[in-house]
Protein backbone atom coordinates (compact mmCIF):
# COMPACT_ATOMS: atom_id res chain seq x y z
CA UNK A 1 0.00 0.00 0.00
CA UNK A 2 1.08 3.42 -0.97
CA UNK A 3 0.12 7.09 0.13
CA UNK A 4 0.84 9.95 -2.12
CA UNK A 5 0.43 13.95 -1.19
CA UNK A 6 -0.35 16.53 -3.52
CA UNK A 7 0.25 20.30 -2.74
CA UNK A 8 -2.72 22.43 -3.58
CA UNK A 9 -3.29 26.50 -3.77
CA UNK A 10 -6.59 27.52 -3.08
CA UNK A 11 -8.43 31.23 -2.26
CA UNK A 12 -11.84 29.68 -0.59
CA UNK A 13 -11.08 29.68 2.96
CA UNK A 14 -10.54 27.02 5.09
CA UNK A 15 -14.00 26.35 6.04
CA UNK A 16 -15.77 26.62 2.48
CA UNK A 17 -14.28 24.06 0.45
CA UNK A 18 -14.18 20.67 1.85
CA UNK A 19 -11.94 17.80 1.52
CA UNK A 20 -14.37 16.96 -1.31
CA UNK A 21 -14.23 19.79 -3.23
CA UNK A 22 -10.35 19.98 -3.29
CA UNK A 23 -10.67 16.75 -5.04
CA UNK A 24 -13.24 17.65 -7.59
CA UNK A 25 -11.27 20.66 -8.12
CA UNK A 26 -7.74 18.82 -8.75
CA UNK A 27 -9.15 16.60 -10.98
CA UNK A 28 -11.52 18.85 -13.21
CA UNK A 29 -7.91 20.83 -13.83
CA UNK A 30 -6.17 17.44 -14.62
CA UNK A 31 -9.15 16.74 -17.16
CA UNK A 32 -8.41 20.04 -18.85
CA UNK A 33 -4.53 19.16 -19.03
CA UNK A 34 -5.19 16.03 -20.72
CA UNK A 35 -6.59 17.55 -23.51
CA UNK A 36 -4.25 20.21 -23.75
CA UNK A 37 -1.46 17.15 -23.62
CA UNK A 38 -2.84 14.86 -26.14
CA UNK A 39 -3.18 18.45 -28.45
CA UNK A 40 0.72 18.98 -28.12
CA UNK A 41 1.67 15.27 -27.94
CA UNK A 42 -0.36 13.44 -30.49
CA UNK A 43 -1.52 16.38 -32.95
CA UNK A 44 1.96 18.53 -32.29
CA UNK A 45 -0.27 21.44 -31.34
CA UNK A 46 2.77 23.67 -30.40
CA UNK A 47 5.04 23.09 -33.73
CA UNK A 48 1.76 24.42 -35.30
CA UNK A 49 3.07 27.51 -38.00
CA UNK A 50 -0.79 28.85 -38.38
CA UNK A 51 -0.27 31.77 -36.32
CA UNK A 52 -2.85 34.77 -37.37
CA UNK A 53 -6.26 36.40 -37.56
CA UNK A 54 -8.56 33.10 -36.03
CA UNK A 55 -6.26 30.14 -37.57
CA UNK A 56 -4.83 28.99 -34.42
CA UNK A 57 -8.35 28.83 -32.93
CA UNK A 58 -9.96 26.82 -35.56
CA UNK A 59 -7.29 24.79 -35.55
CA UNK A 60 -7.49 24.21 -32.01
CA UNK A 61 -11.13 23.66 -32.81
CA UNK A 62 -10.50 20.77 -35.26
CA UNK A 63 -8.09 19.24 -32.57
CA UNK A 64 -10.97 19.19 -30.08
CA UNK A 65 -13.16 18.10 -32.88
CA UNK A 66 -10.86 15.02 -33.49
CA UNK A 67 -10.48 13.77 -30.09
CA UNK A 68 -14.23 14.24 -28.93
CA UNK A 69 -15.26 11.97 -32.23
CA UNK A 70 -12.57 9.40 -31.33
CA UNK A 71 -13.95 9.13 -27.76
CA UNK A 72 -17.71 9.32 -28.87
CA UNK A 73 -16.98 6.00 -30.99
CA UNK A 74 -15.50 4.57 -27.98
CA UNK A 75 -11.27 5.05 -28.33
CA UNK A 76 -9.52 5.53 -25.36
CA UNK A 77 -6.18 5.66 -26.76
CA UNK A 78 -6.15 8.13 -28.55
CA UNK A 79 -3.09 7.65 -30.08
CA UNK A 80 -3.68 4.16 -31.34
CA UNK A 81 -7.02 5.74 -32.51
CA UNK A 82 -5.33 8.33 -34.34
CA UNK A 83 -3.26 5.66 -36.61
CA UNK A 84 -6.83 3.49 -37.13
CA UNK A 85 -8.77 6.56 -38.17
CA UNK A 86 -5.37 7.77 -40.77
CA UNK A 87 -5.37 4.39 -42.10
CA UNK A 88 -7.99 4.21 -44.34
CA UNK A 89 -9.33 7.68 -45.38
CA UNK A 90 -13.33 6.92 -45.04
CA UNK A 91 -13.00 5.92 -41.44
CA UNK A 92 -13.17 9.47 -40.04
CA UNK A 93 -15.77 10.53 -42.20
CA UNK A 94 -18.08 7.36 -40.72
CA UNK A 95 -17.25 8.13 -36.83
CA UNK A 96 -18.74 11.32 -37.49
CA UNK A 97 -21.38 10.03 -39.49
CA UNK A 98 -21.04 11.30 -42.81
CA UNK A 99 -20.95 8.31 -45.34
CA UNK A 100 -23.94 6.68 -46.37
């Protein structure tokens, strides 16, 4: 058996946020890292060169686009489920739906 300790910083004062919602608030920031994390990692997000007017959000966009359709047809490794879907080119098109 193991214990692990995690330093937190918090404003709410020591009597309105409970043991509880230090943990819901660690890991709904961890759930947000993830996706920034598989965006750099697995789509290279930060060696992006589209860098004006709304590119970089759109881009962004069609990152978030991506990953939500892989998870939505059930991936959970999302790299692995990036080299299905680039495999044949008509497999992303039916995960979202749009062959007949």
């Amino acid at each position: 058996m193991s214990a692990i300790a995690q330093l937190g910083v918090t404003s709410l004062d020591e009597h309105l946020a409970t043991r509880a919602d230090l943990a819901r608030f660690n890991r709904d920031h961890w759930g947000v890292e993830v996706l920034h994390w598989i965006r750099d990692a697995r789509f290279r997000e930060d060696h992006s060169r589209v860098r004006t007017r709304s590119g970089p959000r759109v881009m962004a966009s069609l990152r978030n686009l991506a990953i939500g359709a892989l998870r939505l047809a059930g991936r959970t490794d999302i790299a692995e489920a990036t080299r299905w879907a680039c495999r044949y080119m008509n497999r992303p098109f039916s995960i979202l739906g749009l062959t007949p």
